[in-house]
N, C-alpha and C. Protein backbone atom coordinates (compact mmCIF):
# COMPACT_ATOMS: atom_id res chain seq x y z
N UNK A 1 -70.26 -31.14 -10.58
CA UNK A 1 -70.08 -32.08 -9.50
C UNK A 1 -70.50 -31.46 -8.17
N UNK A 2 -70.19 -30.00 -7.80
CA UNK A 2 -70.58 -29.65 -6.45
C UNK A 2 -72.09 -29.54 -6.34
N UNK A 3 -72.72 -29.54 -7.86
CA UNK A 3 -74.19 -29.60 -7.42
C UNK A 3 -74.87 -30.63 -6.62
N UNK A 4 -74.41 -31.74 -7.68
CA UNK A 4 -74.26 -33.23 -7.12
C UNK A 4 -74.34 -33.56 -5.97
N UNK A 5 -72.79 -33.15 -5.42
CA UNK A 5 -72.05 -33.33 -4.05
C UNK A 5 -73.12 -32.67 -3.18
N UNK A 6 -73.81 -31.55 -3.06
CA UNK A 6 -74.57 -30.78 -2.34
C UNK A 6 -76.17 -31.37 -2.50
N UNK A 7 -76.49 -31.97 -3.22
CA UNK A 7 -78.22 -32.52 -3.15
C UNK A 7 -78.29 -33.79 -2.60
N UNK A 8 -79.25 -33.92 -1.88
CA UNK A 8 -79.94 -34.37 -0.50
C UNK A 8 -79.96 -36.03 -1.35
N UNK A 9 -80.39 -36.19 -2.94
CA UNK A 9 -80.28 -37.14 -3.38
C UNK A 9 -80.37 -37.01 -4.53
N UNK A 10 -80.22 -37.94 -5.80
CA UNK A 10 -79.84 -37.94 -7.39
C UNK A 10 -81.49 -36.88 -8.18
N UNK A 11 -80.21 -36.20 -8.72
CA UNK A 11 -81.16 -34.88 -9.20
C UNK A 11 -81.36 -35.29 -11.02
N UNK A 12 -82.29 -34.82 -11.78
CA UNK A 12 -82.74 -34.80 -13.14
C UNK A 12 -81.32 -33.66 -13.65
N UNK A 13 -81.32 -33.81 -15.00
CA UNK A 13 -80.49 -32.67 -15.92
C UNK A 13 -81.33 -31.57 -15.31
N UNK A 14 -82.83 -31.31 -15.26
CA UNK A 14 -83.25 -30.14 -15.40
C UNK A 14 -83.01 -29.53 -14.18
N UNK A 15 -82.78 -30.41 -12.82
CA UNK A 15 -82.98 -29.98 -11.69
C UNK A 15 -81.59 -29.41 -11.23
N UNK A 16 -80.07 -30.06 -12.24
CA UNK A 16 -78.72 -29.59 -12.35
C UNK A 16 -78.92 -28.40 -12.92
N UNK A 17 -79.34 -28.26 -14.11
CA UNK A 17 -79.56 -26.51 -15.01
C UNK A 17 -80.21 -25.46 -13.93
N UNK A 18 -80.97 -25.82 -13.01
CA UNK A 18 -82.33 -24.95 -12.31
C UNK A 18 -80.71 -24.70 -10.94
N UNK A 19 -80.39 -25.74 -10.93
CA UNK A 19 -79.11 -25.13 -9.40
C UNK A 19 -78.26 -24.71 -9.96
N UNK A 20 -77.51 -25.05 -11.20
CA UNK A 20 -76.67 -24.15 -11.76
C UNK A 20 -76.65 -22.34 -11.83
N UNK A 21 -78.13 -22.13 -11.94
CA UNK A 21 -78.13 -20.99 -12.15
C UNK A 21 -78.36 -19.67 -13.12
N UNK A 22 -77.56 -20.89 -14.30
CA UNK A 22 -76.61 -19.96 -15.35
C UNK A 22 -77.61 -20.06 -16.04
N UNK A 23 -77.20 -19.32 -17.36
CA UNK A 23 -77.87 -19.95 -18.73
C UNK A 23 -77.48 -20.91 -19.65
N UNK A 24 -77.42 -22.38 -19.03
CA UNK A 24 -76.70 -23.11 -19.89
C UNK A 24 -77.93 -23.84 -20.53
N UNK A 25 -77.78 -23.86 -21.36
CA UNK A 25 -78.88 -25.06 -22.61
C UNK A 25 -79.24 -26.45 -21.65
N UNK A 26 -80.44 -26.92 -21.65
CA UNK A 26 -80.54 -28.55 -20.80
C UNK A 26 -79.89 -28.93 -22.15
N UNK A 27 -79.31 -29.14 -23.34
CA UNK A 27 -78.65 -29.96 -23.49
C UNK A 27 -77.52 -29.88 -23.45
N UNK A 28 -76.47 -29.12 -22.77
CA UNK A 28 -75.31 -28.80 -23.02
C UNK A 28 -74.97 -29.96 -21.17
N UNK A 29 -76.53 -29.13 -20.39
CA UNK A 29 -76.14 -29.92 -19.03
C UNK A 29 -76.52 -31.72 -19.75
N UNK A 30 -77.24 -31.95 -20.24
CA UNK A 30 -77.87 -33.48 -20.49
C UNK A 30 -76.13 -33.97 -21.05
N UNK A 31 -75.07 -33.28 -21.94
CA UNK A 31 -74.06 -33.49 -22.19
C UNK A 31 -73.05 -33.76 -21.57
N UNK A 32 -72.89 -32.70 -20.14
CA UNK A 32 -72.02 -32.96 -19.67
C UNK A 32 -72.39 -33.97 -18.46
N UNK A 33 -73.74 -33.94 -17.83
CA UNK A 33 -73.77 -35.32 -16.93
C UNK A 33 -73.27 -36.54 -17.93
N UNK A 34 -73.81 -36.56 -18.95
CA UNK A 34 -73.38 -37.76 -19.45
C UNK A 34 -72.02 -38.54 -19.79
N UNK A 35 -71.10 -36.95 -19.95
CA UNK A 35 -69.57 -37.32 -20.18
C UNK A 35 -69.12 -37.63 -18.81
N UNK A 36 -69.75 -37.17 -17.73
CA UNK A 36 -69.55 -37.66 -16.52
C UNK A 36 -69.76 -38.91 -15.72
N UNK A 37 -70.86 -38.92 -16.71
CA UNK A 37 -71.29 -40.68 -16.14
C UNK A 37 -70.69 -41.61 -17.06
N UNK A 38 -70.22 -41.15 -18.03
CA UNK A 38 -69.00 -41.79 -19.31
C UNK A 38 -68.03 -42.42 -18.42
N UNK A 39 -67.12 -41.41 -17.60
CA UNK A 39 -65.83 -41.17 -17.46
C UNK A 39 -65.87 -42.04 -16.02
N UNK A 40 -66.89 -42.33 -15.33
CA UNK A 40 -67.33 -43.02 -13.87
C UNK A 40 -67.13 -42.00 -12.85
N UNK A 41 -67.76 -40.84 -13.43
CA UNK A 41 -67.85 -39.57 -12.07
C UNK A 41 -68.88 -39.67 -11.36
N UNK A 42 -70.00 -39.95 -12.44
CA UNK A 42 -71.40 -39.84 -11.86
C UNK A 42 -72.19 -41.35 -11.81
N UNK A 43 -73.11 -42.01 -11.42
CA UNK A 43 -73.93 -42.89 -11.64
C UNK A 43 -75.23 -42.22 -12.13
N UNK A 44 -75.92 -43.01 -12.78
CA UNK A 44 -77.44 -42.35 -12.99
C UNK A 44 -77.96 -43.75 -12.59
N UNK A 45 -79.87 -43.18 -12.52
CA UNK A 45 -80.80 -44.43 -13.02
C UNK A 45 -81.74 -43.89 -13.63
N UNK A 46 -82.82 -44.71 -13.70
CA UNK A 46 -83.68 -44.52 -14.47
C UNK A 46 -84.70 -43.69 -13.45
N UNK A 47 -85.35 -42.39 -14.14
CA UNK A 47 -86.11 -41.21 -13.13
C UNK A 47 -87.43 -41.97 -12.36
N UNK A 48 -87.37 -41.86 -10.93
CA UNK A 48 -88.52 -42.11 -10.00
C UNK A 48 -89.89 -41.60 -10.57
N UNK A 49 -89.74 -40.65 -11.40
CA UNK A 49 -90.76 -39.53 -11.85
C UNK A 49 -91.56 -40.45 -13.22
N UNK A 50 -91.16 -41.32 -13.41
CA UNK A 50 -91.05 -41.91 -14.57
C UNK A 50 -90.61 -41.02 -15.75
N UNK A 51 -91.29 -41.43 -16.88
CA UNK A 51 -90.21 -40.96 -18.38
C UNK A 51 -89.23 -42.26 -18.78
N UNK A 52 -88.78 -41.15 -19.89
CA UNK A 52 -87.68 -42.09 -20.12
C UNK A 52 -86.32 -41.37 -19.29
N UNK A 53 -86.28 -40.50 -18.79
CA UNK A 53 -85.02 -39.87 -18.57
C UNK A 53 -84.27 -40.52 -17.22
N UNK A 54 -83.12 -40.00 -16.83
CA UNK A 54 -82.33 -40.67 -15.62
C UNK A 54 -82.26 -39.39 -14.32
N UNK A 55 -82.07 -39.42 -13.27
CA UNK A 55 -81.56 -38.96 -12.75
C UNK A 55 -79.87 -39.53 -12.25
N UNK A 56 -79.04 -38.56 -11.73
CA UNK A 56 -77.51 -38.42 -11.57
C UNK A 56 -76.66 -38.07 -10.29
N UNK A 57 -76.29 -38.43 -9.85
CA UNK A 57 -75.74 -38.94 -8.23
C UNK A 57 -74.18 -39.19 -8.49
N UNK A 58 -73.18 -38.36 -7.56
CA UNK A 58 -72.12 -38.72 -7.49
C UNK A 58 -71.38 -40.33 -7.51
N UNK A 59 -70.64 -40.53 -8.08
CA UNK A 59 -70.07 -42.23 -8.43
C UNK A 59 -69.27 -42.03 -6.39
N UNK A 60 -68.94 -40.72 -6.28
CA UNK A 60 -67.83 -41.10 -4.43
C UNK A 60 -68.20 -39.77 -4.09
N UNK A 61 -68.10 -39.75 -2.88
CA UNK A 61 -68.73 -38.08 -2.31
C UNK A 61 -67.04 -37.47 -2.21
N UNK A 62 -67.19 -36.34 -2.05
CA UNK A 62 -66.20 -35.27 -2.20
C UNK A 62 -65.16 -35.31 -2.29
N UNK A 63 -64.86 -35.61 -0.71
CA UNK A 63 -63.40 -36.24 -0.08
C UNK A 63 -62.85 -36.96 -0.64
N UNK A 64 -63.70 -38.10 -1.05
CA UNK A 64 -63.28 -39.29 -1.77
C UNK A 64 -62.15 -39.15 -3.57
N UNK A 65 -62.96 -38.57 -3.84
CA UNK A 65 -62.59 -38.03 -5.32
C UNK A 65 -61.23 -36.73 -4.96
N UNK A 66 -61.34 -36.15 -4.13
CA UNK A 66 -60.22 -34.96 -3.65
C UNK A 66 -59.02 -35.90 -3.65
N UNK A 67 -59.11 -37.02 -2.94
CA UNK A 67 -57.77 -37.89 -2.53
C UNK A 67 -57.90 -38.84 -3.71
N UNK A 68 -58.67 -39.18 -4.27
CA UNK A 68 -58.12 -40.08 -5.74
C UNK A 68 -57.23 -38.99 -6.70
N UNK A 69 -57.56 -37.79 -6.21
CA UNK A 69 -56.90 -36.50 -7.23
C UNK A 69 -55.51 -36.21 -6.67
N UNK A 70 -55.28 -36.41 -5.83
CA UNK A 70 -54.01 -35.97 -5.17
C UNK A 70 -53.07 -37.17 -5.32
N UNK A 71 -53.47 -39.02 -5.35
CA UNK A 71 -52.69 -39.66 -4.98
C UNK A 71 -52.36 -39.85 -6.73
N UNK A 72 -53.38 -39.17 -8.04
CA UNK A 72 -53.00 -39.34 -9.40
C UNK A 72 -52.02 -38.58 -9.56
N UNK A 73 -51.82 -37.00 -8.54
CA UNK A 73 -50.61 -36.12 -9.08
C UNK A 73 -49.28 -36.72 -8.35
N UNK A 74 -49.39 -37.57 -7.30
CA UNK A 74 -48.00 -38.42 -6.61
C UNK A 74 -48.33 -39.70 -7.58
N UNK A 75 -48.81 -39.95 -8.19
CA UNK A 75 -48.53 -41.54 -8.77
C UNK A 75 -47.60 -41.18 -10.29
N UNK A 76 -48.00 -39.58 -10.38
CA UNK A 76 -47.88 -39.49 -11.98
C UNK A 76 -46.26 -38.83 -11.86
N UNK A 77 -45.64 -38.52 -13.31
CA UNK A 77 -44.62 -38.18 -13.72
C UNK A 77 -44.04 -36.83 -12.53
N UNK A 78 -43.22 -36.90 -12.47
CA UNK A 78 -42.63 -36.02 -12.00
C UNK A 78 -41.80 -36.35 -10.25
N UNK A 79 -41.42 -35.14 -9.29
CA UNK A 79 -40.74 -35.68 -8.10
C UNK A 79 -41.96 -35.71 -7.03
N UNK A 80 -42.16 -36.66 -6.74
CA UNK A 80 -42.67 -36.64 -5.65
C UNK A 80 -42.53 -36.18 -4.20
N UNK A 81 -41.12 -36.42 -3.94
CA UNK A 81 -40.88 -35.52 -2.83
C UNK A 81 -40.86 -34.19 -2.95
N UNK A 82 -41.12 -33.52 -4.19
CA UNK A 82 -41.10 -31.97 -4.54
C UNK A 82 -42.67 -31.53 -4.26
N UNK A 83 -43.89 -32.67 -4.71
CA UNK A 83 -44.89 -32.25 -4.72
C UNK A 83 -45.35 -32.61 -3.55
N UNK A 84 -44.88 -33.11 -2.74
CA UNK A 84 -45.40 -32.91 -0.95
C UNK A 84 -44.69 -32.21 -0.87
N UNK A 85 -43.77 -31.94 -0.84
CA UNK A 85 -42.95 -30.34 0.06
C UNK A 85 -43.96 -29.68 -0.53
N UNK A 86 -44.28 -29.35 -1.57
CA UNK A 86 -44.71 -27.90 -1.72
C UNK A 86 -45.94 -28.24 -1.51
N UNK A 87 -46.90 -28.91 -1.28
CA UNK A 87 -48.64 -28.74 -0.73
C UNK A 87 -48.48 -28.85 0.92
N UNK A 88 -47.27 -29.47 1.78
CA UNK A 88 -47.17 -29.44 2.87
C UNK A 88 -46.78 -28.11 3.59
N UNK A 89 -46.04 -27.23 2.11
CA UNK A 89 -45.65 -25.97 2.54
C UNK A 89 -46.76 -24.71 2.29
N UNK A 90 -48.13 -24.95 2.27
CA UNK A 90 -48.92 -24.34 1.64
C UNK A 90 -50.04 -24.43 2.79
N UNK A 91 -49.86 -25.30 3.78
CA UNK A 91 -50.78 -25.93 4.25
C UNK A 91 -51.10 -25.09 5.98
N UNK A 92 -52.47 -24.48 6.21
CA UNK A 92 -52.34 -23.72 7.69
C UNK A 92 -51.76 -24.52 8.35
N UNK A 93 -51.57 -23.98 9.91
CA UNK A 93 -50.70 -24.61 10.66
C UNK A 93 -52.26 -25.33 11.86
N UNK A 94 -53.41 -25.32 11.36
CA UNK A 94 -54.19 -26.26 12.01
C UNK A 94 -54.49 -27.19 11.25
N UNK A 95 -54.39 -27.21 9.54
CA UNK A 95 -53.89 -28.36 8.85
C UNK A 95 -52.97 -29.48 8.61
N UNK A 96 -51.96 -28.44 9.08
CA UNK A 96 -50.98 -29.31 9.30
C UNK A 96 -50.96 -30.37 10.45
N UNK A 97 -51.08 -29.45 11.69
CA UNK A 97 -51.52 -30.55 13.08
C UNK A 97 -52.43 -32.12 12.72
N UNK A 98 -53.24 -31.22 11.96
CA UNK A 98 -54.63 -32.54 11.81
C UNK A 98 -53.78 -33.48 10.80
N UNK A 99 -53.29 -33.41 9.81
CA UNK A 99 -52.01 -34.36 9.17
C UNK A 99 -51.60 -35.33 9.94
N UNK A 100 -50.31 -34.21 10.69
CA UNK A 100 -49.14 -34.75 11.91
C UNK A 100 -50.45 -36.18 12.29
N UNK A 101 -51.70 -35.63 12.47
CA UNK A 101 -52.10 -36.35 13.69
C UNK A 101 -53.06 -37.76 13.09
N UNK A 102 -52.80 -37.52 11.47
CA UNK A 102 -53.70 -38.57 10.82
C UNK A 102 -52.31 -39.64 10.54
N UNK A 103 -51.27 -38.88 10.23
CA UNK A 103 -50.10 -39.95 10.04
C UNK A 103 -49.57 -40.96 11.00
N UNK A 104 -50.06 -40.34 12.42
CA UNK A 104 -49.31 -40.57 13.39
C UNK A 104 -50.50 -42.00 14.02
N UNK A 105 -51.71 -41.67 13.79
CA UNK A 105 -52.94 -42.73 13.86
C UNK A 105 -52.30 -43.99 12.80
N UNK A 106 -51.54 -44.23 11.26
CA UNK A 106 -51.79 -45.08 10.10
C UNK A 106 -51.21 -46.54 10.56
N UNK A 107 -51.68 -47.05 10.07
CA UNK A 107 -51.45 -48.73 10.28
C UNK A 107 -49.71 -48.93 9.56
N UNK A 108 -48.67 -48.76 10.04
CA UNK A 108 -47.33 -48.89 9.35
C UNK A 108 -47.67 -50.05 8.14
N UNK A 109 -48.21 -50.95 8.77
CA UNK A 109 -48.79 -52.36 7.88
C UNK A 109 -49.23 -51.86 6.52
C-alpha cells in the first residue's frame, strides 16, 4: 500500500515489484494487488499501455484508511474508554494540541 500511497498515479504489478525492491516473484506481487483489490483496498483498470493487464491505485489515500483503522479498533470488542486513554497517552504533546484543537473545531451536531 505505501507504494501505492507514494506514486504520482496507478502503477502496473511490475512497476510495484521494481519499487518494492525486494526479490519478490511478479506473481506473488500480481497476488497480492489482487487480494487487495479483492478486499476494496485497491482499485485497478485496464493498463494505458495496452495488454491485457491492469494497473492499481489506492481505493482512499492514507489518512483516510489510518482513521477507518482506528474507528474499527473503537467500534470493535473491547473498552473503549481504555483504548483512547491509552493512544491519547502515547501521543506528543504537539499531537495532542493539534487534537485538543480538531475537537474543539467539530460540529456537536
Amino acid at each position: 500500500m505505501t507504494v501505492l500511497w507514494a506514486a504520482a498515479g496507478p502503477l502496473s504489478p511490475a512497476q510495484v515489484q521494481q519499487a518494492l525492491g525486494r526479490d519478490l516473484a511478479y506473481n506473488t506481487v500480481q497476488t497480492i494487488l489482487t487480494r487487495l483489490q479483492e478486499k476494496g483496498l485497491v482499485r485497478r483498470r485496464v493498463s494505458l499501455a495496452g495488454g491485457r493487464g491492469y494497473e492499481y491505485f489506492p481505493a482512499e489515500d492514507q489518512a483516510s484508511a489510518a482513521a477507518r483503522r482506528m474507528r474499527a479498533v473503537l467500534d470493535g470488542p473491547g473498552d473503549r474508554h481504555a483504548v483512547l486513554r491509552q493512544f491519547t497517552a502515547g501521543l506528543e504533546p504537539a499531537d495532542a494540541e493539534l487534537l485538543r484543537s480538531l475537537l474543539g473545531d467539530a460540529d456537536p451536531a
